[in-house]
N, C-alpha and C. Protein backbone atom coordinates (compact mmCIF):
# COMPACT_ATOMS: atom_id res chain seq x y z
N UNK A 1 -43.16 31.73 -5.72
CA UNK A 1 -41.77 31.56 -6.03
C UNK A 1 -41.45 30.08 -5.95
N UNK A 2 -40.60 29.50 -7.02
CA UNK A 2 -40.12 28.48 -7.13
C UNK A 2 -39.00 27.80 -7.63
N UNK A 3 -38.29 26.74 -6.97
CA UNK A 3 -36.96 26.55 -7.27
C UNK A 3 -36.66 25.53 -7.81
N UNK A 4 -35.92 25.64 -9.30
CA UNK A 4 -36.01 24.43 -9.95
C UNK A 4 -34.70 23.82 -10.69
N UNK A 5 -34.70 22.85 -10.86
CA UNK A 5 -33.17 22.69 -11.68
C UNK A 5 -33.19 22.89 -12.97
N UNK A 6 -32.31 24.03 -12.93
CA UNK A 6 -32.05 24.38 -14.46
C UNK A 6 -30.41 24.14 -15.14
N UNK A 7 -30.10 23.51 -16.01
CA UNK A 7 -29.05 22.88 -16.09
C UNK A 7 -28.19 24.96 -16.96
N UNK A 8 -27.69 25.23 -16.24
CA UNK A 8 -26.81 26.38 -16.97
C UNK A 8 -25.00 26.18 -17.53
N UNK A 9 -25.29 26.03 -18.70
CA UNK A 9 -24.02 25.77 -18.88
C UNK A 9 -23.02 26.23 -18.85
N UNK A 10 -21.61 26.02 -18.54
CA UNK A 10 -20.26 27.03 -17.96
C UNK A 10 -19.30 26.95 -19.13
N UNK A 11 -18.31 27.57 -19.07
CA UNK A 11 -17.32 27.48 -20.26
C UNK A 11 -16.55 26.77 -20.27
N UNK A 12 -16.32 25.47 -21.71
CA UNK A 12 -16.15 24.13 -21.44
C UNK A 12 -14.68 24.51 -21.39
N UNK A 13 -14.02 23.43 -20.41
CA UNK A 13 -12.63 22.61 -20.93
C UNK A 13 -11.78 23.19 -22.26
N UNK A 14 -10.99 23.86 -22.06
CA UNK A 14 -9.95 24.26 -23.58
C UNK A 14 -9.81 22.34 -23.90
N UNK A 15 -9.74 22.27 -25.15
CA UNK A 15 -9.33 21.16 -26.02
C UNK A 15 -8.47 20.64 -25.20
N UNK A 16 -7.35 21.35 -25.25
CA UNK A 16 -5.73 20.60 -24.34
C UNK A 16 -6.06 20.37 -23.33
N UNK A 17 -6.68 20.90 -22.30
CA UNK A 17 -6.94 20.98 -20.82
C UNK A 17 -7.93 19.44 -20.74
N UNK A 18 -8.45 19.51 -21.55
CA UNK A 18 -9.37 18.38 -21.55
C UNK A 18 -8.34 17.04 -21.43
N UNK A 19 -7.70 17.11 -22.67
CA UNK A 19 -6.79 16.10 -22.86
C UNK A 19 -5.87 16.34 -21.89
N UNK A 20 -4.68 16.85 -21.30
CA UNK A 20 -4.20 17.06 -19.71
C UNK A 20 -5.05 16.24 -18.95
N UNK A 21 -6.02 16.69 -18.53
CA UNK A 21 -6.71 16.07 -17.49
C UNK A 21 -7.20 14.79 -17.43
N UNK A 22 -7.37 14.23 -18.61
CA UNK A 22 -7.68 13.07 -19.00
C UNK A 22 -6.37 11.88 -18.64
N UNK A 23 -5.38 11.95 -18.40
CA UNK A 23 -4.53 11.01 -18.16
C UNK A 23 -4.04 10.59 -16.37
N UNK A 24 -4.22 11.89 -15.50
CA UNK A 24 -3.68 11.26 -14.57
C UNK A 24 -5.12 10.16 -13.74
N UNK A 25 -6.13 10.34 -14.04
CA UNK A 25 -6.77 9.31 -13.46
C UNK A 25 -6.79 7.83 -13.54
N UNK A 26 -6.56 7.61 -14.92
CA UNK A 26 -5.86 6.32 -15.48
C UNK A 26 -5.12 6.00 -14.78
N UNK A 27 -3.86 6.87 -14.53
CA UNK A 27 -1.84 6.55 -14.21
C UNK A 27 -2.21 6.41 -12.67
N UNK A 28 -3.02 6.98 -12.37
CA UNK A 28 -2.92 6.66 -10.63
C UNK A 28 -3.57 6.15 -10.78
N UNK A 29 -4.93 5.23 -11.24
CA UNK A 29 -5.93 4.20 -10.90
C UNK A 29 -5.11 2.52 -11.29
N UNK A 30 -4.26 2.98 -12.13
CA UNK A 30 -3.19 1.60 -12.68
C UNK A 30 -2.33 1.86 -11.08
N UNK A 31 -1.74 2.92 -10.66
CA UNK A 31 -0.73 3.09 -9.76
C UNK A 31 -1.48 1.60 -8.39
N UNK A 32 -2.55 2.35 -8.36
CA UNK A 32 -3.28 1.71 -7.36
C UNK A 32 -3.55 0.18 -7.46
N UNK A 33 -3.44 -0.35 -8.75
CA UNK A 33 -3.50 -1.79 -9.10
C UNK A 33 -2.92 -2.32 -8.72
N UNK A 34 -1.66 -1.90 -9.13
CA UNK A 34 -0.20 -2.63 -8.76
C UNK A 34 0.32 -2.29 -7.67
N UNK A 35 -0.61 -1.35 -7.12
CA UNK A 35 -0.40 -1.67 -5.21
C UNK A 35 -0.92 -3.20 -5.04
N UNK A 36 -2.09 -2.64 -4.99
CA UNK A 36 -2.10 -4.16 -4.87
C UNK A 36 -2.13 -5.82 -5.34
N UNK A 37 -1.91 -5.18 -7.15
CA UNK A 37 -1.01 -6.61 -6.86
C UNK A 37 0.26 -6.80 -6.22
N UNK A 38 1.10 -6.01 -6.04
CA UNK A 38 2.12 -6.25 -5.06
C UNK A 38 1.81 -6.38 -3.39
N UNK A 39 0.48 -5.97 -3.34
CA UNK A 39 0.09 -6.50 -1.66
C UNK A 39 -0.07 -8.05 -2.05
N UNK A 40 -0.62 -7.94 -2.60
CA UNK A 40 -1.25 -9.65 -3.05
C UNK A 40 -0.32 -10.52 -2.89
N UNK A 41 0.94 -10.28 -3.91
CA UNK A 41 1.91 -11.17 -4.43
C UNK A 41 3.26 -11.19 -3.70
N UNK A 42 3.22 -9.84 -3.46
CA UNK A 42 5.01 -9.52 -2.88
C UNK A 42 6.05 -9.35 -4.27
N UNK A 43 6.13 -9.13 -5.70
CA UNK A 43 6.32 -9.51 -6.51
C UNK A 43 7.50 -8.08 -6.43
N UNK A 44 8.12 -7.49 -6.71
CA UNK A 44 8.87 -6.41 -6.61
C UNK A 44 8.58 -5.35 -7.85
N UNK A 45 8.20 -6.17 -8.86
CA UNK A 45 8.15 -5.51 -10.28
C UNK A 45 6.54 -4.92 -10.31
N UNK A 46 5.48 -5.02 -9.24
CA UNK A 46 4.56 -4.47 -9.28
C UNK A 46 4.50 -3.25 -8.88
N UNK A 47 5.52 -3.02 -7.48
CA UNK A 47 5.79 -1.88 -6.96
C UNK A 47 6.70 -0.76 -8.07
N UNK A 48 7.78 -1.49 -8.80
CA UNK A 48 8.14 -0.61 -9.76
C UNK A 48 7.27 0.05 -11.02
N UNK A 49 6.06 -0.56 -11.17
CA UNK A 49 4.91 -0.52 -12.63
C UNK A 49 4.47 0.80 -11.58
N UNK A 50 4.20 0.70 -10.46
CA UNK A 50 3.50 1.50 -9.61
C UNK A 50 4.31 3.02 -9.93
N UNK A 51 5.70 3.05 -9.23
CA UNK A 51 6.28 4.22 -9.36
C UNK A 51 6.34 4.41 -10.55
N UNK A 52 6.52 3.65 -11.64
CA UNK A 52 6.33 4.66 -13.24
C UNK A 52 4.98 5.37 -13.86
N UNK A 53 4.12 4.53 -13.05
CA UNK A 53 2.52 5.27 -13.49
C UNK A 53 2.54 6.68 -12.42
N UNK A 54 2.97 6.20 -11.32
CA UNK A 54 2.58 7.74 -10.28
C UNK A 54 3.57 8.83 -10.94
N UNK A 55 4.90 8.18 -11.41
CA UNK A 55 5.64 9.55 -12.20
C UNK A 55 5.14 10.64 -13.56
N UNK A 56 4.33 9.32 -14.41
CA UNK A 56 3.45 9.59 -15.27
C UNK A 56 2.73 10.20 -14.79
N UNK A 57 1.40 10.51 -13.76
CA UNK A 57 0.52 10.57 -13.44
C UNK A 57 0.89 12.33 -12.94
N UNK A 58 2.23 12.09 -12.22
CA UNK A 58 2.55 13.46 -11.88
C UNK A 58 2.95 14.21 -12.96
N UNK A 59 3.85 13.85 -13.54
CA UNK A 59 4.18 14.83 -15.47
C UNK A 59 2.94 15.72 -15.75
N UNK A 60 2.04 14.79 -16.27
CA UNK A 60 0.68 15.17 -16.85
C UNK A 60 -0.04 16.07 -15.79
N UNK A 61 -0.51 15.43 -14.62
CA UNK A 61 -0.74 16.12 -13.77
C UNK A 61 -0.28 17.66 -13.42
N UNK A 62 1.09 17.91 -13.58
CA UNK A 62 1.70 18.95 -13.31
C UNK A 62 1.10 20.29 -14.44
N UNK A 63 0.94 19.69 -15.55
CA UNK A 63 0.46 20.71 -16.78
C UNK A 63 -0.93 20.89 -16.44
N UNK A 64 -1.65 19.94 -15.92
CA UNK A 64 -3.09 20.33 -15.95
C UNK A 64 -3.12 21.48 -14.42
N UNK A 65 -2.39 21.20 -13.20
CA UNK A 65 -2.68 21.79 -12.59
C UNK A 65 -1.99 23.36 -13.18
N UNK A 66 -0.80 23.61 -13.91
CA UNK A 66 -0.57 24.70 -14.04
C UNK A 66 -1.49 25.56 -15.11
N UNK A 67 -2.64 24.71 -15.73
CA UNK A 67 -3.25 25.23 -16.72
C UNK A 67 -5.07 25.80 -15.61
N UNK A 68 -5.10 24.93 -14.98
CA UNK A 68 -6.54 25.27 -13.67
C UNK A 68 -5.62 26.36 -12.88
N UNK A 69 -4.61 26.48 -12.03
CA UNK A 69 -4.07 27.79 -11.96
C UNK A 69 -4.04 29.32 -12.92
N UNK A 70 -3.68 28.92 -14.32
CA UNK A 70 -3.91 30.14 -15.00
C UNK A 70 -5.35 30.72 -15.36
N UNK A 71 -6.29 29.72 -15.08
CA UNK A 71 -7.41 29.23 -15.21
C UNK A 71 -8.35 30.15 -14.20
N UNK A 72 -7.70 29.72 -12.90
CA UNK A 72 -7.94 30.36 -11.96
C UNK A 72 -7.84 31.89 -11.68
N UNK A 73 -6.37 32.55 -12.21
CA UNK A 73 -6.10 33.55 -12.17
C UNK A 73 -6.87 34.72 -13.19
N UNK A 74 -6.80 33.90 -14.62
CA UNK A 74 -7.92 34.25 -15.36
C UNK A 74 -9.33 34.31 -14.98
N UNK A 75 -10.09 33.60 -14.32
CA UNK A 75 -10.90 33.67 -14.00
C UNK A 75 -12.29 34.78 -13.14
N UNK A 76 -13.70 34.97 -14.02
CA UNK A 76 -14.31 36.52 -13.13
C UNK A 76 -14.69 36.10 -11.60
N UNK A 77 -15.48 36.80 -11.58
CA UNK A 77 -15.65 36.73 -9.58
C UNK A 77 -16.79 35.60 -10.10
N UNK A 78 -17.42 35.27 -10.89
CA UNK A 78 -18.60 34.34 -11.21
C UNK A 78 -18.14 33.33 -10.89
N UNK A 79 -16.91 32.69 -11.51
CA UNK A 79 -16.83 31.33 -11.49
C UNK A 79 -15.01 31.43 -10.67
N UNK A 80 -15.04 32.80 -10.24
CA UNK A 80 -13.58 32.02 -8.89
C UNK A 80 -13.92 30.92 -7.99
N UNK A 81 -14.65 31.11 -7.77
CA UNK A 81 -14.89 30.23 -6.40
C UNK A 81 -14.80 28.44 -6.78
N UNK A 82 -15.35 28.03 -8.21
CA UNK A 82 -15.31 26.61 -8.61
C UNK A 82 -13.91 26.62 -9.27
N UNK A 83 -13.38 27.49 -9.80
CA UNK A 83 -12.26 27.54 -10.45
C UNK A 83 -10.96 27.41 -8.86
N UNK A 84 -11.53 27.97 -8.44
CA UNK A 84 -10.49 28.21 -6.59
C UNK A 84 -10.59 26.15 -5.91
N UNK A 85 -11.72 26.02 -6.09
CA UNK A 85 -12.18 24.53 -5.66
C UNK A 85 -11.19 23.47 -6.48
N UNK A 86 -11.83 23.59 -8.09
CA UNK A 86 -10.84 22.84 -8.99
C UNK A 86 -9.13 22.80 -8.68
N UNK A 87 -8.95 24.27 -8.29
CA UNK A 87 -7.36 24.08 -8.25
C UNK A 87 -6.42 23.40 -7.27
N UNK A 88 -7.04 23.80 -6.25
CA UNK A 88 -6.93 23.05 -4.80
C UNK A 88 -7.41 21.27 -4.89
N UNK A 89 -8.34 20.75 -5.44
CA UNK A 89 -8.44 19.10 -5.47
C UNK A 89 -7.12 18.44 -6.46
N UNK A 90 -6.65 19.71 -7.70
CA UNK A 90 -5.81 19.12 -8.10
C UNK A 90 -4.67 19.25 -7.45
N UNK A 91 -4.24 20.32 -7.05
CA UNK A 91 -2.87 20.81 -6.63
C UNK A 91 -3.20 19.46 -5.28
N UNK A 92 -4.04 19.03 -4.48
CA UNK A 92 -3.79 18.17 -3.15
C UNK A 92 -3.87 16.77 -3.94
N UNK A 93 -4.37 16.86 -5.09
CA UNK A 93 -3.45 15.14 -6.17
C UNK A 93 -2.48 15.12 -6.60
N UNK A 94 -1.29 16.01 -7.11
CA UNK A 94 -0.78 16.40 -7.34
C UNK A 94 0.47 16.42 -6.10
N UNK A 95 0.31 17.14 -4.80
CA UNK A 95 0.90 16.72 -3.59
C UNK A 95 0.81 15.46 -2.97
N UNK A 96 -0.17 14.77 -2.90
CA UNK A 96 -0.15 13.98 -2.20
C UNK A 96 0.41 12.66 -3.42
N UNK A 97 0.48 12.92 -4.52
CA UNK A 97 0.90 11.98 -5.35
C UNK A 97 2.34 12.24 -5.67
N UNK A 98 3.03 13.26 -5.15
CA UNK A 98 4.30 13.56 -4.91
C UNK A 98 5.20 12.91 -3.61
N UNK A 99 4.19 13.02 -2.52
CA UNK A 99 4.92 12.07 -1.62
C UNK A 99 4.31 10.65 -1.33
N UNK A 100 3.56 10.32 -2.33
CA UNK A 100 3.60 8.54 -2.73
C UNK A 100 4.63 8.17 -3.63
N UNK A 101 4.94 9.02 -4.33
CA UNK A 101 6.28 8.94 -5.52
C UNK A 101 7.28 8.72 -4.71
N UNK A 102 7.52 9.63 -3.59
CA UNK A 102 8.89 9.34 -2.42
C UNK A 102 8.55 7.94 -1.65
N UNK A 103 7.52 7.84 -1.22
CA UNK A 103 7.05 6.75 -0.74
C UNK A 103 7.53 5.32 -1.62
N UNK A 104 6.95 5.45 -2.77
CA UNK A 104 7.51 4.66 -3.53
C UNK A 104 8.83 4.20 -3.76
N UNK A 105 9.77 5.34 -3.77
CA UNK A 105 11.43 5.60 -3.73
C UNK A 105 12.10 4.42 -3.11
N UNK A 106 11.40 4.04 -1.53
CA UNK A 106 12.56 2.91 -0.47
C UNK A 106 11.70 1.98 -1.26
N UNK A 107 12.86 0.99 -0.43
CA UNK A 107 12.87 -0.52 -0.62
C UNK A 107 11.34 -1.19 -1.09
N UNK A 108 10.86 -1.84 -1.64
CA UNK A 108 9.54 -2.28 -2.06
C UNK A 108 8.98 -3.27 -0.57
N UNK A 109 9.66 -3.83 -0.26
CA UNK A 109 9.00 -4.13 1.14
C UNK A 109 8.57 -3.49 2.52
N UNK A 110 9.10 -2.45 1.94
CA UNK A 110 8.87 -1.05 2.99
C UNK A 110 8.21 -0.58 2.74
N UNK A 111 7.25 -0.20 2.08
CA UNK A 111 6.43 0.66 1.06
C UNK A 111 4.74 -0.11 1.55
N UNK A 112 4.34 -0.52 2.11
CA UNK A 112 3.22 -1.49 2.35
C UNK A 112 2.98 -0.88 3.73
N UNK A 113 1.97 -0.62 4.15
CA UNK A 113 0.66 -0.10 3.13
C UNK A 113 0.67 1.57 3.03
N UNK A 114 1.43 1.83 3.40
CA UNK A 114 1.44 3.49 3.34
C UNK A 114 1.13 3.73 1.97
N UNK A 115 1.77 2.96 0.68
CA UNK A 115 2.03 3.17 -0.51
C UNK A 115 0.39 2.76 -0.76
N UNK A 116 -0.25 2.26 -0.16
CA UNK A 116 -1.12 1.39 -0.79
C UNK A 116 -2.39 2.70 0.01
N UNK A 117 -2.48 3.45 0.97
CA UNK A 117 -3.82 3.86 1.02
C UNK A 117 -3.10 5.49 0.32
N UNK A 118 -1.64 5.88 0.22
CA UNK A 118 -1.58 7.09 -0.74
C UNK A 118 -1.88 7.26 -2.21
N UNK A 119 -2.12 5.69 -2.84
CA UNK A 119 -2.41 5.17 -4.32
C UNK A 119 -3.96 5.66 -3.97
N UNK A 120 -4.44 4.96 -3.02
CA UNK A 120 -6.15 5.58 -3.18
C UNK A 120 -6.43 6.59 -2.45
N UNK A 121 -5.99 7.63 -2.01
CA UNK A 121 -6.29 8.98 -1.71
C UNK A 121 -6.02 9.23 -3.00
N UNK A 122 -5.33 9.55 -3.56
CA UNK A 122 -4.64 10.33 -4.95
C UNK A 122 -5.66 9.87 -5.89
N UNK A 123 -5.68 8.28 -6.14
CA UNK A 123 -6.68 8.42 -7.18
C UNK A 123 -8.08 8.80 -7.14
N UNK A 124 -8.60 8.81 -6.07
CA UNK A 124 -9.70 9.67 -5.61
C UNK A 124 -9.66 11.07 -5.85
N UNK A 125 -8.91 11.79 -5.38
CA UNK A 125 -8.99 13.23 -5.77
C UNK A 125 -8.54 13.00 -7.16
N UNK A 126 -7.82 12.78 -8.19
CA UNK A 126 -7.90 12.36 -9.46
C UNK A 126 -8.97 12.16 -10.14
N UNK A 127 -10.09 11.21 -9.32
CA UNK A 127 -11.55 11.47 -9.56
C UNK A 127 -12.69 12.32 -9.67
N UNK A 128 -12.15 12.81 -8.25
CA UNK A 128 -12.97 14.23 -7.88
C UNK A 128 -12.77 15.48 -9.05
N UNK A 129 -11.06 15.26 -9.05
CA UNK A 129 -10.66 16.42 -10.24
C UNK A 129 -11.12 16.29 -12.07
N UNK A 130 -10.94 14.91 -12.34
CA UNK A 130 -11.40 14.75 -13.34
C UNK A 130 -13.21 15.41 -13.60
N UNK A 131 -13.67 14.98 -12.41
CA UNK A 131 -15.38 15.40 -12.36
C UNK A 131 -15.74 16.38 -12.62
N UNK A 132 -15.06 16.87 -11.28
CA UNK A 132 -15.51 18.83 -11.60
C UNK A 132 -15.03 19.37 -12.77
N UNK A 133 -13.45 19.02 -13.44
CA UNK A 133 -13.41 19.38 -14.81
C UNK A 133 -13.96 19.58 -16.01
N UNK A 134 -14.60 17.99 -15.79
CA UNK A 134 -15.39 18.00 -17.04
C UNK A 134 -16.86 18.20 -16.81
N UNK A 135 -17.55 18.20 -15.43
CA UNK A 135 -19.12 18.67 -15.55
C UNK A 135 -19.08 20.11 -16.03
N UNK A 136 -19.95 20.41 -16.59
CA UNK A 136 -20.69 21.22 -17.66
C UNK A 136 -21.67 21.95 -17.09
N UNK A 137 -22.10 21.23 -16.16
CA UNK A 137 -23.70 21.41 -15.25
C UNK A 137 -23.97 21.90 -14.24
N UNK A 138 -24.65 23.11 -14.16
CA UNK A 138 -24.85 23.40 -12.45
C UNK A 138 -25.96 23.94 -11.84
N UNK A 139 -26.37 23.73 -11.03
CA UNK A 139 -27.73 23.95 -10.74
C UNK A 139 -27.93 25.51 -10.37
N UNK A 140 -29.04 26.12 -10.42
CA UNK A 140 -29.45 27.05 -9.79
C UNK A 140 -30.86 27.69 -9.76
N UNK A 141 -31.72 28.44 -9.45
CA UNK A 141 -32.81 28.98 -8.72
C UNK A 141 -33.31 29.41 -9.61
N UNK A 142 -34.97 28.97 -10.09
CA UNK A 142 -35.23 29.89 -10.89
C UNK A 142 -36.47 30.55 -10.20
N UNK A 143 -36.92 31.97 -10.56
CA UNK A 143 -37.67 32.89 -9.70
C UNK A 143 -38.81 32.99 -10.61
């Protein structure tokens, strides 16, 4: 008996879902820029570029997670469990990029650094979510 990697492929990304998912990693990886160019600079208008990408980031965001939810619900006992995984990394980018958005809300000199390590949690799971979305690939056992 032997165990080998066999690449098995899963059922891709709907067209839209693809495109959904494709934007909030951008909007929060820009969000995260202009953290810190506003750590950098102190500049006020970096922190505002910031809250319009995380609002963006959440819009889009919001459709993709309600589409990995139906996704989810749709989903057989085969692939609940990655479909259960997917929904939860987005729905906790999705939250936690909701209260960087409030975060964002006070004064721009107030906002440092809280604003600045919730820009990179979020865009990280943004990462994570984008990943698992679009891998295709998964290993398993062959006998």
């Amino acid at each position: 008996m032997s165990a080998t990697f066999a690449p098995a492929l899963q059922r891709p990304l709907h067209p839209l879902h693809a495109i959904l998912l494709a934007f909030p990693l951008p909007l929060f990886l820009g969000a995260l820029l202009s953290d810190l160019a506003y750590w950098k600079s102190f500049h006020v208008q970096w922190a505002n570029f910031s809250s319009w990408l995380i609002a963006g980031g959440l819009l889009v965001g919001s459709f993709a997670l309600l589409w990995a939810l139906i996704d989810l619900i749709r989903s057989g006992t085969a692939r609940r469990r990655r479909a259960a995984i997917y929904f939860v990394v987005l729905l906790a980018m999705w939250v936690l990029g909701l209260v960087n958005a409030f975060v964002h809300g006070k004064d721009a000199f107030a906002i440092m650094p809280e604003a600045l390590y919730l820009s990179a949690v979020v865009t990280l799971l943004a990462l994570v979510a984008a990943w698992m979305g679009y891998s295709g690939y998964q290993s398993r056992g062959v006998v």
